[in-house]
N, C-alpha and C. Protein backbone atom coordinates (compact mmCIF):
# COMPACT_ATOMS: atom_id res chain seq x y z
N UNK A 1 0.84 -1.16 0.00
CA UNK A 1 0.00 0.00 0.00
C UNK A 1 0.89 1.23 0.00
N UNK A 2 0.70 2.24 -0.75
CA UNK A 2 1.37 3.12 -0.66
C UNK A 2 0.59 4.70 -0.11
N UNK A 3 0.75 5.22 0.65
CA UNK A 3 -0.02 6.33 1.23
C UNK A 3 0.29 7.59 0.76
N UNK A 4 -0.61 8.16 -0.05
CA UNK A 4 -0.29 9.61 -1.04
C UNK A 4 -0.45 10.64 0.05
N UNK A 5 -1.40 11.05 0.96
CA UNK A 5 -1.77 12.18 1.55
C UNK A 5 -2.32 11.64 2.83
N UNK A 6 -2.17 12.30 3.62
CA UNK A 6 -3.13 12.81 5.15
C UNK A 6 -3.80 13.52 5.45
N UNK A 7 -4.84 13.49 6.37
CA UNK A 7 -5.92 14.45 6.63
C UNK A 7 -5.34 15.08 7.91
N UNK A 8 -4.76 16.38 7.89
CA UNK A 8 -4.03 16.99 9.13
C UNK A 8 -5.02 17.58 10.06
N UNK A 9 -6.27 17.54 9.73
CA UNK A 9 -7.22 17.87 10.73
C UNK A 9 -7.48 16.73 11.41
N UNK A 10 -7.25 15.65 11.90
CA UNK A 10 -7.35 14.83 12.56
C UNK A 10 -6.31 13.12 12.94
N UNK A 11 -6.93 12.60 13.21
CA UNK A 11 -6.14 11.43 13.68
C UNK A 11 -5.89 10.67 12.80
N UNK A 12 -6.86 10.80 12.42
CA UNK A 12 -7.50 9.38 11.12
C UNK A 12 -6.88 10.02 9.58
N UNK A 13 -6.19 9.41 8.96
CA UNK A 13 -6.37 9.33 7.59
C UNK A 13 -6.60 8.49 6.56
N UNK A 14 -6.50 8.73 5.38
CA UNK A 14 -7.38 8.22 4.05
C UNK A 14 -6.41 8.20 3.00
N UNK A 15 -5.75 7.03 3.40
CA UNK A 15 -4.43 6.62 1.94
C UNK A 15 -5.29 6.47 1.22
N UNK A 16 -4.55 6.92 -0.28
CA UNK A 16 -5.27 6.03 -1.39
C UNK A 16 -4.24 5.06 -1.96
N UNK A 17 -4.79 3.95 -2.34
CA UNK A 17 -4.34 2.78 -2.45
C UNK A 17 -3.90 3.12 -3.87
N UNK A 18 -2.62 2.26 -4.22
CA UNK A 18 -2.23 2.37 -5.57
C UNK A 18 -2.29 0.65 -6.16
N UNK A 19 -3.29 0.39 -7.17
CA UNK A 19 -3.40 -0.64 -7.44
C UNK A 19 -2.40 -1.22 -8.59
N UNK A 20 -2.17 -0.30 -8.99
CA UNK A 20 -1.08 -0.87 -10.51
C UNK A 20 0.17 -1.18 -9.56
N UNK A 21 0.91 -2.36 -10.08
CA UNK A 21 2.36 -2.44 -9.74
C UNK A 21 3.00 -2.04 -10.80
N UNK A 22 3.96 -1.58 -10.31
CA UNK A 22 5.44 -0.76 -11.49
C UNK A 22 6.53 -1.40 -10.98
N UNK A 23 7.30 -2.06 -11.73
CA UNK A 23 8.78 -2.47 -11.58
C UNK A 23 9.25 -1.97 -12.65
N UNK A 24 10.51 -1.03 -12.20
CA UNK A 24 11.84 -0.38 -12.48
C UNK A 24 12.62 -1.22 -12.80
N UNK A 25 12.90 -1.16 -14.21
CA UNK A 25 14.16 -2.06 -14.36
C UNK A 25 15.55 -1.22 -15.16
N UNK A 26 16.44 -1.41 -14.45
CA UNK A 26 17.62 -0.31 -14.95
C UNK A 26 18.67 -1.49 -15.62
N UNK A 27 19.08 -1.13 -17.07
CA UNK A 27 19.80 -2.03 -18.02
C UNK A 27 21.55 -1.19 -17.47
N UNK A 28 22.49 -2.11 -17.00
CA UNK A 28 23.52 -1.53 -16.39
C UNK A 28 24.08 -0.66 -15.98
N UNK A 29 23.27 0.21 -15.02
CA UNK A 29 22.93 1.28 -13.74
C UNK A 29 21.87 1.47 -13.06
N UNK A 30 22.89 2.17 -12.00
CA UNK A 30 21.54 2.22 -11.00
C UNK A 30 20.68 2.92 -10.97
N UNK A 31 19.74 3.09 -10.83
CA UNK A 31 18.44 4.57 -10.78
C UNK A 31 18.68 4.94 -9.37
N UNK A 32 18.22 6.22 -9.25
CA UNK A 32 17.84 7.19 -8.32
C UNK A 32 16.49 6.74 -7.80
N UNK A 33 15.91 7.11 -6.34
CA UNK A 33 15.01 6.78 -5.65
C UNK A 33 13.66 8.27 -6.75
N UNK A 34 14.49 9.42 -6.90
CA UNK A 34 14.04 10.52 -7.53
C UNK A 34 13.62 9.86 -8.53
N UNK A 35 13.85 9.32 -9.43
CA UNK A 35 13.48 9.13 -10.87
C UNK A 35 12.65 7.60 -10.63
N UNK A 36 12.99 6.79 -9.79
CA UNK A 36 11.36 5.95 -9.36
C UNK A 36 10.34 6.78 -9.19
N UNK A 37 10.22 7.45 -8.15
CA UNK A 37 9.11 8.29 -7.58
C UNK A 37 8.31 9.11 -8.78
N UNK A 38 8.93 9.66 -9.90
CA UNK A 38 8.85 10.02 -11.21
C UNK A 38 8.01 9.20 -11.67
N UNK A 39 8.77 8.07 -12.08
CA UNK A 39 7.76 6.82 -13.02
C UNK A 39 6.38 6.67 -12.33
N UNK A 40 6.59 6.62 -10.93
CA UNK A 40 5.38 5.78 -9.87
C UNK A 40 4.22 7.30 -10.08
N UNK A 41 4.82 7.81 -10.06
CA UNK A 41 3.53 9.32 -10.15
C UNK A 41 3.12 9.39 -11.50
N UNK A 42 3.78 9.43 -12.60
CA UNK A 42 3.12 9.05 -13.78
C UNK A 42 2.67 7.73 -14.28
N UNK A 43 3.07 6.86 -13.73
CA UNK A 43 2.62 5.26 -14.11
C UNK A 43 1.30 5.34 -13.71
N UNK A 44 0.71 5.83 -12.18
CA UNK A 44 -0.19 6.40 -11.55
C UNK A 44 -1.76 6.97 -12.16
N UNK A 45 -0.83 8.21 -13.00
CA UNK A 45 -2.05 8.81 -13.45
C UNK A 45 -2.64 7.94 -14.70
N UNK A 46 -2.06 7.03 -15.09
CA UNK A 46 -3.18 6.18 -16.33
C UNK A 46 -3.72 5.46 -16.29
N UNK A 47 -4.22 5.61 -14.86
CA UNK A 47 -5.67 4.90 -14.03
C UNK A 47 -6.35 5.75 -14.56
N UNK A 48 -6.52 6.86 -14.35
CA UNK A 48 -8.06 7.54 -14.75
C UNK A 48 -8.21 7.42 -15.72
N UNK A 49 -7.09 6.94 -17.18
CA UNK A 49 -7.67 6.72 -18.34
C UNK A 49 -8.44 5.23 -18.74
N UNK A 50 -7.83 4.80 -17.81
CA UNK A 50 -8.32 3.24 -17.75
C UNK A 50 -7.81 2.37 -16.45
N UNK A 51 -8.70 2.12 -15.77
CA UNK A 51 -8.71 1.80 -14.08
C UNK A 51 -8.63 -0.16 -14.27
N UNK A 52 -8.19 -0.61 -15.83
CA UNK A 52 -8.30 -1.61 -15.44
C UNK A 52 -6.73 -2.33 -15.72
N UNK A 53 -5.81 -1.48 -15.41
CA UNK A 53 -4.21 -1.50 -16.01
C UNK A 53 -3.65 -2.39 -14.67
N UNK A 54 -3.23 -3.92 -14.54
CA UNK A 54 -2.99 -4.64 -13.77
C UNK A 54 -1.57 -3.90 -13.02
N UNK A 55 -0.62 -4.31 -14.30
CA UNK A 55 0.91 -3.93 -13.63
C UNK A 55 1.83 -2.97 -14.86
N UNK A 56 2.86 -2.27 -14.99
CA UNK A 56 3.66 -1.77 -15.78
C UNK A 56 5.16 -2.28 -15.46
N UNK A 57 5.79 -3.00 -16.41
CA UNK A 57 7.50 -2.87 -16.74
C UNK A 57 8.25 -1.58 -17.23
N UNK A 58 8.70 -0.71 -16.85
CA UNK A 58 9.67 0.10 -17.11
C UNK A 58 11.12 -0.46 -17.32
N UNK A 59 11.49 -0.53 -18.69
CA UNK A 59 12.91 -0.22 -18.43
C UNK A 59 13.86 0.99 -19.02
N UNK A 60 14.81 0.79 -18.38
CA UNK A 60 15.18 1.89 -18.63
C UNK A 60 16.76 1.21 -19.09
N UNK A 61 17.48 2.31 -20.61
CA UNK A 61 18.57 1.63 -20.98
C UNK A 61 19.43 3.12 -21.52
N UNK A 62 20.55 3.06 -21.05
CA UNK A 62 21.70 4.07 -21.64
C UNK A 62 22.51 3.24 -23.15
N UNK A 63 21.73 3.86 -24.19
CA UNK A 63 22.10 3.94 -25.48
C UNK A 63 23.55 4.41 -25.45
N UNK A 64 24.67 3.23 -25.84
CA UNK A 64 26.16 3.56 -26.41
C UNK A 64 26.78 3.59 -27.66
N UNK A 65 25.69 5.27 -27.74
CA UNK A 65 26.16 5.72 -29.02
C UNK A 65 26.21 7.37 -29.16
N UNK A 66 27.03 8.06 -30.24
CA UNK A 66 27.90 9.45 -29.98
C UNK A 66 26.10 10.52 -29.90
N UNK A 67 25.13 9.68 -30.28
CA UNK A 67 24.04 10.47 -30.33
C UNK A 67 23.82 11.46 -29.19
N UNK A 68 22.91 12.37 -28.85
CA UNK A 68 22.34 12.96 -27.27
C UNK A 68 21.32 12.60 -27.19
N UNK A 69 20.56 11.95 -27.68
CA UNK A 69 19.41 10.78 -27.63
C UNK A 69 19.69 9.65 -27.35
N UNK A 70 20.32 9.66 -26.14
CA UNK A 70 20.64 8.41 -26.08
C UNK A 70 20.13 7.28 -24.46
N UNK A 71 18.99 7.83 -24.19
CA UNK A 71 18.19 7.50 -22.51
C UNK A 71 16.66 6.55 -23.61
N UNK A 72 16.64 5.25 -23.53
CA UNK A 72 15.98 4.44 -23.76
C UNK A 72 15.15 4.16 -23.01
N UNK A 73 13.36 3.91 -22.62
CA UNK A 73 12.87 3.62 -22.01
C UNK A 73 12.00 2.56 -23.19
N UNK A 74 11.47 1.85 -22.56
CA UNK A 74 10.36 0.68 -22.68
C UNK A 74 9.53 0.50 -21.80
N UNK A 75 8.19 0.79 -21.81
CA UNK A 75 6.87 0.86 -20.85
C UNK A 75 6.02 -0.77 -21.30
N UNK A 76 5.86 -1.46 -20.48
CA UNK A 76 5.22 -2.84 -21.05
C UNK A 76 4.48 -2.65 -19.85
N UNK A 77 2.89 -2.28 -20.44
CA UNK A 77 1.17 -2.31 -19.61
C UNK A 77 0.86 -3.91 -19.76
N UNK A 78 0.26 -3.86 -18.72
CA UNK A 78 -0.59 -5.41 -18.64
C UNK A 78 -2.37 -5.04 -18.28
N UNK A 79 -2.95 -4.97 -19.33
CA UNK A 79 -4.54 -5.16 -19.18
C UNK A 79 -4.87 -6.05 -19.24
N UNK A 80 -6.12 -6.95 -18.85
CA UNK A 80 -6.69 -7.96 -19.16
C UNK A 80 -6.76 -7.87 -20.34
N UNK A 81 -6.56 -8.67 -20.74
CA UNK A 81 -6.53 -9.82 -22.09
C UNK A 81 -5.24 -9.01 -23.35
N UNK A 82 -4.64 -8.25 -23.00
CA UNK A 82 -3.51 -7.72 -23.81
C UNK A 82 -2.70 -7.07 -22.90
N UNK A 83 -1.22 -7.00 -23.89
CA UNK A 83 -0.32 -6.27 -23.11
C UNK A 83 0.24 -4.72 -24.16
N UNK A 84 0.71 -4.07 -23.89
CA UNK A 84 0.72 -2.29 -24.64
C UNK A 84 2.45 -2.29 -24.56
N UNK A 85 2.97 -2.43 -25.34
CA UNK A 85 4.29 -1.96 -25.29
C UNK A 85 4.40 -0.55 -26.37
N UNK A 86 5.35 0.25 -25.42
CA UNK A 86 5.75 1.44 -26.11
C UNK A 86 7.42 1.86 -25.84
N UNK A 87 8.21 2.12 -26.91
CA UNK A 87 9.73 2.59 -26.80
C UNK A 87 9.94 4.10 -27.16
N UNK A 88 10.71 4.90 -26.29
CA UNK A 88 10.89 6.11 -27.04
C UNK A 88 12.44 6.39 -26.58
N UNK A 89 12.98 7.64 -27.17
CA UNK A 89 14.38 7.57 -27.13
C UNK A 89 14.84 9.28 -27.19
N UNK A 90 15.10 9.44 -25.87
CA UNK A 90 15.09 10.76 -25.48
C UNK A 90 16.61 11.44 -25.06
N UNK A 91 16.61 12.48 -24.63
CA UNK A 91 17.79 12.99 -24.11
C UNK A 91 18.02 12.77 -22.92
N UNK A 92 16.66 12.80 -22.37
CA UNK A 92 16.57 12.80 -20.61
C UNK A 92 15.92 12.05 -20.53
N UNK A 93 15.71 10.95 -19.25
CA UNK A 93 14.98 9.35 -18.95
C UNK A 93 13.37 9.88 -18.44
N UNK A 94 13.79 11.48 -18.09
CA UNK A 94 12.03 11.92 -17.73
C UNK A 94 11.41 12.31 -18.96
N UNK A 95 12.19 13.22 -20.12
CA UNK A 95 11.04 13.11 -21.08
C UNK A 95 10.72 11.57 -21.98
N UNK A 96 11.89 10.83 -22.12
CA UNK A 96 11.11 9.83 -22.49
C UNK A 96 10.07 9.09 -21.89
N UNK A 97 9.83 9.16 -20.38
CA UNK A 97 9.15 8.46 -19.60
C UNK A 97 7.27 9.67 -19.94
N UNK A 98 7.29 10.69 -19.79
CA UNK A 98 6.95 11.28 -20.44
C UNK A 98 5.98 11.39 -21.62
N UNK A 99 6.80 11.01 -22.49
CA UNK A 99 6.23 10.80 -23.79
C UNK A 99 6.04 9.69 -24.03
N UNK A 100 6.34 8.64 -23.83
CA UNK A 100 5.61 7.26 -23.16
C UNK A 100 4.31 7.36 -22.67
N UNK A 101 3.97 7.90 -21.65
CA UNK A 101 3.13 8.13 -21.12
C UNK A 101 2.26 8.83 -21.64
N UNK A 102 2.11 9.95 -22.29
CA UNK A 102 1.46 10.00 -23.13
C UNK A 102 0.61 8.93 -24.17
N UNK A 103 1.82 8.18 -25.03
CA UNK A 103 1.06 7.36 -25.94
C UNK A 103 0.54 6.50 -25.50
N UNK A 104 0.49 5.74 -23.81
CA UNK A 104 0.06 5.02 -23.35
C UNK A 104 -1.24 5.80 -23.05
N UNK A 105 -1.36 6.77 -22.61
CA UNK A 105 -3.00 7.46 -22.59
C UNK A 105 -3.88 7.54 -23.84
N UNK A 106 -2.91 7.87 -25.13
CA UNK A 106 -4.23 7.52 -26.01
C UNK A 106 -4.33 6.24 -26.44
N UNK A 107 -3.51 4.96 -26.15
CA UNK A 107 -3.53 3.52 -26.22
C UNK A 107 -5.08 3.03 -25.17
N UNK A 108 -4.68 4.03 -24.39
CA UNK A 108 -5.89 3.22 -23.23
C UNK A 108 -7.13 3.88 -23.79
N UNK A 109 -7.07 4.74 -23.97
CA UNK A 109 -8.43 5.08 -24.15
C UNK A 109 -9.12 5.13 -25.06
N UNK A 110 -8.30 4.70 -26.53
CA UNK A 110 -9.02 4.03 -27.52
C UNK A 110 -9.09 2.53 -27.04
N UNK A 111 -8.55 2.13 -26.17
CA UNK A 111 -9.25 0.49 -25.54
C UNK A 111 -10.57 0.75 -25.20
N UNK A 112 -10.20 1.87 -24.27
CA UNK A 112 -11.79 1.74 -23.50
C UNK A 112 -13.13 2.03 -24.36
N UNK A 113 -12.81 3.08 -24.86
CA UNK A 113 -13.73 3.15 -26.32
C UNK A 113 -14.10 1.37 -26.87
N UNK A 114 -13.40 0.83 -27.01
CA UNK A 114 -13.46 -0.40 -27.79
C UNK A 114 -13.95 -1.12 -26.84
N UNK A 115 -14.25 -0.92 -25.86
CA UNK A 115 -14.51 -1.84 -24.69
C UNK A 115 -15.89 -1.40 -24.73
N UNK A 116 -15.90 0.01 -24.35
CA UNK A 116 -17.86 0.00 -24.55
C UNK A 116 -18.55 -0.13 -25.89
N UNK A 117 -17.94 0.20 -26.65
CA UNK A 117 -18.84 -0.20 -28.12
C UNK A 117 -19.13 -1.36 -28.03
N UNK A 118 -18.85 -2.29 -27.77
CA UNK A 118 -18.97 -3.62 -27.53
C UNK A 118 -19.77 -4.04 -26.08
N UNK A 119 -19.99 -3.17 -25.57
CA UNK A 119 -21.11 -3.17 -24.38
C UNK A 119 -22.18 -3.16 -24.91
């Protein structure tokens, strides 16, 4: 369970539960706790596009080549009954994560579209 906020007017608070799992995977280095927390807050928001996203693979890979595009990510979604892979290839591991994220929002939500037409 992971706990986003507290109610400072009282005793009691009201985590909200994060149902998607995200595993970080770093291709020979280490990540920063900063740049998890990154992924986990945007991995996050593509519940509201579609609340039925089981788990996400992130990896993350340093391209060895003279390019400045060279921060590799791979986002692999798990929905029921399919999986969403997306690659992009950035300067920085946050805009590719980013722009990932993005195409994973209009991936989901032409699912969900496809999901109620079929309702």
């Amino acid at each position: 369970m992971r706990i986003l906020g507290t109610n400072s007017s009282s005793e009691m608070f009201n985590p909200k539960i994060s149902i998607m799992k995200v595993d970080v995977h770093a291709v020979n280095f280490t990540v920063d706790r900063k740049l998890v927390d990154f992924i986990q807050e945007r991995m996050d928001k593509l519940e509201k596009y579609y609340d039925r996203v089981v788990s996400a693979d992130v990896f993350l890979k340093v391209e060895r080549t003279s390019d400045k595009e060279n921060k590799a990510v791979e986002i692999k979604i798990n929905v029921p009954g399919d999986d969403f892979l997306v690659k992009k290839q950035c300067k920085t591991f946050e805009e590719a994560i980013e722009l990932s994220a993005e195409s994973l929002e209009r991936v989901l939500v032409k699912r969900k579209e496809k999901i109620r037409a079929h309702i």
